[in-house]
Structure formats: structure tokens, C-alpha cells
Protein backbone atom coordinates (compact mmCIF):
# COMPACT_ATOMS: atom_id res chain seq x y z
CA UNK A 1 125.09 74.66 122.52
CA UNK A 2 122.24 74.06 124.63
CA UNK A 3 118.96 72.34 123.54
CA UNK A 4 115.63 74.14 123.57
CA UNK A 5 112.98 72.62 125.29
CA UNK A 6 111.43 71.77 122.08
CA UNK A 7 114.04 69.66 120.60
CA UNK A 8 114.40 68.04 124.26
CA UNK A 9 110.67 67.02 123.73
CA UNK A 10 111.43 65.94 120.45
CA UNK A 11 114.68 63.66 121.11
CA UNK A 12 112.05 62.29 124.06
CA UNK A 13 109.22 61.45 122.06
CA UNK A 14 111.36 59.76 119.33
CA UNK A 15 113.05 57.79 121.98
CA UNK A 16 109.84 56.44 123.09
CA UNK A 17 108.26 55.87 119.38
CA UNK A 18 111.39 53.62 118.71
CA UNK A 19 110.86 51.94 122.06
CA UNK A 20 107.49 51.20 121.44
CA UNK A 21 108.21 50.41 118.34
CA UNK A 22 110.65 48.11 119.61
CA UNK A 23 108.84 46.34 122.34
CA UNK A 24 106.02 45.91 119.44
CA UNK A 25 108.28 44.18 117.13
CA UNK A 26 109.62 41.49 119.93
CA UNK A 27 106.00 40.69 121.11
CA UNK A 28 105.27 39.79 117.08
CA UNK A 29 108.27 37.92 116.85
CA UNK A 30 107.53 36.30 120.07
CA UNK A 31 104.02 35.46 119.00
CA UNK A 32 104.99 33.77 115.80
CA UNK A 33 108.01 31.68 117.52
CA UNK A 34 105.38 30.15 119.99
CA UNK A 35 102.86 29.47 117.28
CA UNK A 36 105.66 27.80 114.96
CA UNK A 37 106.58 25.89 118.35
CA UNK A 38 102.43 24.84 118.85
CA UNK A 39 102.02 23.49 115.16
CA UNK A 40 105.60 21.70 115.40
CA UNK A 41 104.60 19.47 118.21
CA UNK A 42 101.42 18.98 116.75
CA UNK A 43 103.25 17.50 113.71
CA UNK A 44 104.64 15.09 115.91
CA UNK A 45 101.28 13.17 115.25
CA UNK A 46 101.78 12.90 111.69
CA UNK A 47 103.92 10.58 109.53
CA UNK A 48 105.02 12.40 105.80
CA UNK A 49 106.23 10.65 103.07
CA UNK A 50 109.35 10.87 101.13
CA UNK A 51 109.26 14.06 98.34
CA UNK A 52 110.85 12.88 95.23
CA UNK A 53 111.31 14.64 92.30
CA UNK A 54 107.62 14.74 89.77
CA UNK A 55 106.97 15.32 86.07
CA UNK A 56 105.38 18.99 85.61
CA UNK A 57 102.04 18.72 84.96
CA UNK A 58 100.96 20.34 81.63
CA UNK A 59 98.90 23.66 81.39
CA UNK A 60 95.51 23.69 79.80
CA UNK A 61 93.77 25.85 78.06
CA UNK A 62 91.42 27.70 80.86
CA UNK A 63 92.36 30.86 80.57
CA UNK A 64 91.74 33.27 83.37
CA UNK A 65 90.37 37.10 83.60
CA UNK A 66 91.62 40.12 81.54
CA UNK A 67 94.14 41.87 83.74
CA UNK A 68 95.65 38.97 85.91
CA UNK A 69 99.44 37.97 85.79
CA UNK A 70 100.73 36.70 82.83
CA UNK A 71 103.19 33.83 83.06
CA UNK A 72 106.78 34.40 82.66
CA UNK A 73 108.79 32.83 79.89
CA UNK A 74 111.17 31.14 82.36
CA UNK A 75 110.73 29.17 85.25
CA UNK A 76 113.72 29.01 88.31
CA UNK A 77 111.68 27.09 90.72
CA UNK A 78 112.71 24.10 91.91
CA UNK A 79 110.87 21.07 89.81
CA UNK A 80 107.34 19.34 91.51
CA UNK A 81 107.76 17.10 94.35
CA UNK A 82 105.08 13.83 93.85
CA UNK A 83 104.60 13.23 97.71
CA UNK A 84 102.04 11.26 98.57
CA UNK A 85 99.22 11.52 101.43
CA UNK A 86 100.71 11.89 104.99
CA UNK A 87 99.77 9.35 107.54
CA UNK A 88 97.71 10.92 110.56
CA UNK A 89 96.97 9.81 114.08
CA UNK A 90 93.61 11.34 114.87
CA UNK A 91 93.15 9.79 118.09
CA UNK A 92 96.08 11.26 119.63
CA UNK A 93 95.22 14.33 118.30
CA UNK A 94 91.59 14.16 119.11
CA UNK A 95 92.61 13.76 122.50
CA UNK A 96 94.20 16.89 122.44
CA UNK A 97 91.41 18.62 121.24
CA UNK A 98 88.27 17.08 119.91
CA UNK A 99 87.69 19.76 117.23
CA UNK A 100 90.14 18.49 115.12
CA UNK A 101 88.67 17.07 112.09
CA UNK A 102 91.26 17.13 109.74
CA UNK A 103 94.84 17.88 108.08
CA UNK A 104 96.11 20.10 105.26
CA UNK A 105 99.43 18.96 103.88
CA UNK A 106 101.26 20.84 100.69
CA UNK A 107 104.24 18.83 100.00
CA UNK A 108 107.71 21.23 99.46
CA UNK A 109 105.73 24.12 101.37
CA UNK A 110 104.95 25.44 105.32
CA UNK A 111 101.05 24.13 104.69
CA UNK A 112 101.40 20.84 107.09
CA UNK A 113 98.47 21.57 109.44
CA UNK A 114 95.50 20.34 111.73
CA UNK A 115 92.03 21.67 110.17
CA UNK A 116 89.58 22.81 113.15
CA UNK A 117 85.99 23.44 113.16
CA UNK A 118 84.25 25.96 116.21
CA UNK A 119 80.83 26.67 116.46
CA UNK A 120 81.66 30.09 114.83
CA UNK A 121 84.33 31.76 112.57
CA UNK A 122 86.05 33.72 115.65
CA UNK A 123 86.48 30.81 117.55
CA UNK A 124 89.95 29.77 116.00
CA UNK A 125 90.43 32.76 114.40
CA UNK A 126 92.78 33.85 117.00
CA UNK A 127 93.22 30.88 118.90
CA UNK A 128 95.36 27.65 118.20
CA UNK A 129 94.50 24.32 117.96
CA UNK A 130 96.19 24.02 121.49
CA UNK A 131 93.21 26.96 122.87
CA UNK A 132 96.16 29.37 123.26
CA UNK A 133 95.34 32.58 122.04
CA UNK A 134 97.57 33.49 119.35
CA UNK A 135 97.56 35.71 116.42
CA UNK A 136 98.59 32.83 114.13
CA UNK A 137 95.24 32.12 115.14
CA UNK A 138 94.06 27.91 113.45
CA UNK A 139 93.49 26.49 109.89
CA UNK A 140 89.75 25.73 109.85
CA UNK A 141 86.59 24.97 108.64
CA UNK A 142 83.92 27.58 108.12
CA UNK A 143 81.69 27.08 111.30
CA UNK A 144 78.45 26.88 108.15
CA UNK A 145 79.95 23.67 106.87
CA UNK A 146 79.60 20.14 107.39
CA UNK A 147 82.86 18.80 109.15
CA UNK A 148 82.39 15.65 106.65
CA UNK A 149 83.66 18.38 103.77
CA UNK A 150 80.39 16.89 101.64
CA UNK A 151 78.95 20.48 101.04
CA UNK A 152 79.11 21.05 97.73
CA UNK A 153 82.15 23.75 98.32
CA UNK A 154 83.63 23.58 101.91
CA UNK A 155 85.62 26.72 102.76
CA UNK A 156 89.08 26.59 104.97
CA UNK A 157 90.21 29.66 106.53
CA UNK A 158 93.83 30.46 107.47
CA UNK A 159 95.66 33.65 108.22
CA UNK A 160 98.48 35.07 105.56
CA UNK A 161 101.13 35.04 107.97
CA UNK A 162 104.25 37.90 107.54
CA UNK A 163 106.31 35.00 108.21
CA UNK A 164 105.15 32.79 105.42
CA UNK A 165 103.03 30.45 107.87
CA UNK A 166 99.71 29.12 108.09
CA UNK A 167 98.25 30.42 104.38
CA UNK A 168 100.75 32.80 103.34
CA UNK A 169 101.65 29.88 100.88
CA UNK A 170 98.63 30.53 99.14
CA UNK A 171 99.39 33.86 97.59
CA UNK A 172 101.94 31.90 95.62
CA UNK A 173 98.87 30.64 93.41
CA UNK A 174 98.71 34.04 90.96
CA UNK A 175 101.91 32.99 89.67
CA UNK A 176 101.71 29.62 86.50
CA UNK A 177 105.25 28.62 87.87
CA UNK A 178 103.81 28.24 90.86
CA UNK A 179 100.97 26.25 90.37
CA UNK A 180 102.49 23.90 88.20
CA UNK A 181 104.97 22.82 91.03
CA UNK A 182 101.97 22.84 93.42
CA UNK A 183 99.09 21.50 92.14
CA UNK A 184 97.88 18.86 94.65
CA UNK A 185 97.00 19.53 98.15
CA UNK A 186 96.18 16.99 100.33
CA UNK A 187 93.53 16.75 102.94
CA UNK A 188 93.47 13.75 105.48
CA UNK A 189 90.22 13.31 107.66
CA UNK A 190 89.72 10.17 110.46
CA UNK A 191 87.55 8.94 107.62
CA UNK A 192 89.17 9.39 103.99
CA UNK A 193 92.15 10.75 102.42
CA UNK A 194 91.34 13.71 99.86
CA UNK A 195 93.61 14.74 97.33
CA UNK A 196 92.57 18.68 96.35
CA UNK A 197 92.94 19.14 92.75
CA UNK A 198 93.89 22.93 92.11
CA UNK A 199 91.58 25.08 89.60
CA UNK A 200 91.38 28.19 89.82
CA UNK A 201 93.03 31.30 92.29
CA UNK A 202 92.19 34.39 92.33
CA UNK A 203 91.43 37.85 94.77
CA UNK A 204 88.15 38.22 95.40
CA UNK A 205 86.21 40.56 97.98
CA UNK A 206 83.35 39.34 100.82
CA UNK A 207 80.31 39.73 98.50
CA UNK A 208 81.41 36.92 96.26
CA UNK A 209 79.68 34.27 95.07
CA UNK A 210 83.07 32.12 96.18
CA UNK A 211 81.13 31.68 99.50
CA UNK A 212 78.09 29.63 98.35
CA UNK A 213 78.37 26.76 100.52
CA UNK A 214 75.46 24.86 98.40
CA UNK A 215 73.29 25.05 95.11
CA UNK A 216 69.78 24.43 94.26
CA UNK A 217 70.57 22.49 91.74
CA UNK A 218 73.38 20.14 90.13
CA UNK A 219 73.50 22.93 87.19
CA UNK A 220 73.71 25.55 89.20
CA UNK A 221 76.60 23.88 91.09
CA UNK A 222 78.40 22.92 87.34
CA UNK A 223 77.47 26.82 86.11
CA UNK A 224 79.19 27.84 89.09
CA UNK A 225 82.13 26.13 89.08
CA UNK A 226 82.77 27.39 84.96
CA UNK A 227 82.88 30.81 86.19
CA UNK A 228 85.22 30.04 89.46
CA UNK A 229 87.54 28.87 86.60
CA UNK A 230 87.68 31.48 84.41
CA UNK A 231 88.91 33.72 87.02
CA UNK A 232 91.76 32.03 87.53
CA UNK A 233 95.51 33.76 87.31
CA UNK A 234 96.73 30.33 86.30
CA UNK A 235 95.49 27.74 83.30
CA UNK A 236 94.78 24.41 84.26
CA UNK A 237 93.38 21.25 82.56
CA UNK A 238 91.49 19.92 86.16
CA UNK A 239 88.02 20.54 86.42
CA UNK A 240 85.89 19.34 88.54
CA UNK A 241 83.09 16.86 87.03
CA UNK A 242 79.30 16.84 88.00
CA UNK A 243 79.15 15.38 91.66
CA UNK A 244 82.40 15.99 92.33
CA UNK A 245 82.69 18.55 95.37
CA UNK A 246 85.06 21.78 95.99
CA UNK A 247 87.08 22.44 98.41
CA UNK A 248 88.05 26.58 98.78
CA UNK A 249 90.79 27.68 100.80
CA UNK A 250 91.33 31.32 102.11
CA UNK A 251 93.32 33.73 102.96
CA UNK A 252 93.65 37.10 103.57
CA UNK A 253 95.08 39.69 100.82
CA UNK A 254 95.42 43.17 100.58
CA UNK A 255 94.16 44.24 96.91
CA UNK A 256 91.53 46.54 98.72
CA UNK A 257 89.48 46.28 102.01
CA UNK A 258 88.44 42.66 102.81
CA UNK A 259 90.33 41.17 99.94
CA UNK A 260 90.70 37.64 99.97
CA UNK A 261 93.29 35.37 98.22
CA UNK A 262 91.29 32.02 97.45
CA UNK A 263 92.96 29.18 96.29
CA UNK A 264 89.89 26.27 94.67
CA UNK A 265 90.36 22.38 94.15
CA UNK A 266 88.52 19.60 93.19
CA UNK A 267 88.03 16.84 96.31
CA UNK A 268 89.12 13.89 94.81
């Protein structure tokens, strides 16, 4: 039986949608293979210790907003790892590109980074710490921050990749389980090594008072920080103490339009 022009055009236009379609889906995977490949040699610079087996940390009694995840009864993770700091060579990497400032390592997860700083947001935002443009884009510092990460709460930005790099780990926060395996992040600069003590996650939108960089006032700051906590999907006995400073990461999330996923710690 012959076809009628109309079902021709049909078979046609299908046979291009799943071309495209196609053709989109190898650039992606493309893209992600030669980011993974950028951020591997990069971690040639860097020196990780040996993960061994932790005690879980004990929950406190912070308890987070009405509506959030409750924790299961059960947990089928794999136990903590206690891993310490990783050792960094800056000046090779600095070498490479003097924006560097920093690195992000989460022991037992893909979060094993350089931290960048540009002159504005966009800068790294789709460019790699290599200046290839790239979706996977660069972990970094908001551009209104001091690259000494002695604001009073210094922001990192990283995308929530579909492959589970760059800060797709992050999302992992709204579960207890998780955070109790995860509850130290460490940040190494040319200068000091920070350990990030984990408080509070939550979604949040671009109006939020997460994004205060700085406070008037050391009770401001403290008032501030009490309400960061009780949003939180987890509990948690760490708080930060007057003086101490914040360090918030991001990511994106998909709750609503411009939802964020933010992850908060104590710099310690």
C-alpha cells in the first residue's frame, strides 16, 4: 500500500527529530568526557590521603523546617571515611592559571576540585579552569568575595552536573544518611588548610538572605546564622561560634525557577 504524502512527511520529520536528537545527545556526552578529562589532569597536582573507615558522627538536636525530608529508619550507605586534608601544589597550578585560589576536596565523593575566582560570576560559569569553554563550566568563588574566604560567608558556585560532577554531590545533603557520612569538606588555599564543618542544607530561591556576603554587626552575623540552621533538612550538633566565618556552597536545583541547593559549613 502506498504512503500518502502526509505520512511520508511524517516518517521524515521523525527521522530528523531522532537525528537531532541524536547528534544532541553525543555533543553532551562529548562535553562532559572532555571536562572529566580537564579536572583529571588537574588532579595530577594534588596529593590525597588514604580514606579509612570513621566513627559516625552523632545527630543533634537542630531540627530543620516543617515540610523537609524526614530521615529514614535505616541507613545502607557505606560507613564515613575520616580522610584527612589533601596536599596541593599551587604553584604548578598557578602557573596554569593564576586564578586559582583554592581546592574543594569531599573525601568518598566526585567533589576533588580547583576553586577559581573571575572578575564576575559568568566568567567561569561556562568556562574551565583550563579557559576552555565548557558547560561543566568551574567551581568558584563569587566574583563579590574576598579570595582570602575572610568574608563573613564566602559563597562557591558549581554546576549540578547530570553526570554527578562538579556539585551534583551536593543535592545529597537533604538526606540525614547522607550528611552523617559527609560531614567535613575540606578547602585547601596557598595559605591555610580549612576544614568546612556542615550545618545546615536546604533549597532556597535568589532573593535569599543566604547571599549576604557581610553583616553590620557581630549579632547580626550570629542572628543570621540561627536561622540558616533551622532550615536545615538534616540535624546537626556544629554550629558555628561568634567569629567564626561561613563558607556556602551552591548549586543549582530545580524545586521552582532559580532554585538553588545550598550546602553551609563552618570554616574551621
Amino acid at each position: 500500500m502506498k504512503l500518502k504524502k502526509r505520512e511520508i512527511a511524517l516518517i521524515i520529520l521523525l527521522a530528523i527529530v531522532i537525528i537531532v536528537a541524536g547528534i544532541v545527545i553525543y555533543l553532551t556526552i562529548r562535553e562532559y568526557s572532555e571536562g572529566d578529562r580537564t579536572y583529571i589532569e588537574f588532579q595530577d597536582y594534588v596529593f590525597l590521603p588514604e580514606e579509612t573507615p570513621a566513627v559516625k558522627p552523632d545527630s543533634g538536636e537542630t531540627a530543620g523546617v516543617p515540610g523537609t525530608p524526614e530521615p529514614e529508619a535505616e541507613s545502607t550507605e557505606e560507613p564515613p571515611v575520616n580522610a584527612g586534608p589533601p596536599s596541593v601544589d599551587f604553584a604548578g597550578l598557578q602557573a596554569l592559571n593564576p586564578d586559582i585560589l583554592g581546592w574543594i576536596y569531599s573525601a568518598g565523593t566526585a567533589i576533588n576540585y580547583p576553586v577559581v575566582q573571575g572578575e564576575t560570576n559568568d566568567e567561569y560559569l561556562y568556562r574551565m579552569v583550563d579557559g576552555t569553554e565548557n558547560k561543566c563550566g568551574s567551581i568558584f568563588l563569587d566574583c563579590g568575595n574576598e579570595s582570602s574566604f575572610q568574608d563573613a560567608n564566602s559563597i562557591i558556585h558549581g554546576h549540578n552536573m547530570n553526570n554527578g560532577s562538579m556539585f551534583a554531590e551536593l543535592k545529597k545533603y537533604a538526606k540525614q544518611e547522607y550528611y552523617d557520612t559527609h560531614s567535613r569538606i575540606w578547602l585547601v588555599t596557598p595559605e591555610q588548610t580549612y576544614s568546612i564543618e556542615i550545618f545546615a542544607a536546604f533549597v532556597t530561591d535568589v532573593e535569599s538572605e543566604v547571599w549576604k556576603l557581610s553583616f553590620a554587626t557581630e549579632d547580626e552575623f550570629t542572628s543570621w546564622k540561627s536561622d540558616m540552621a533551622k532550615k536545615s533538612y538534616f540535624k546537626s550538633k556544629v554550629f558555628p561560634a561568634v567569629g567564626e566565618k561561613v563558607v556556602t556552597l551552591s548549586t543549582c536545583s530545580y524545586e521552582f525557577e532559580n532554585a538553588h541547593f545550598v550546602v553551609m559549613g563552618v570554616l574551621r
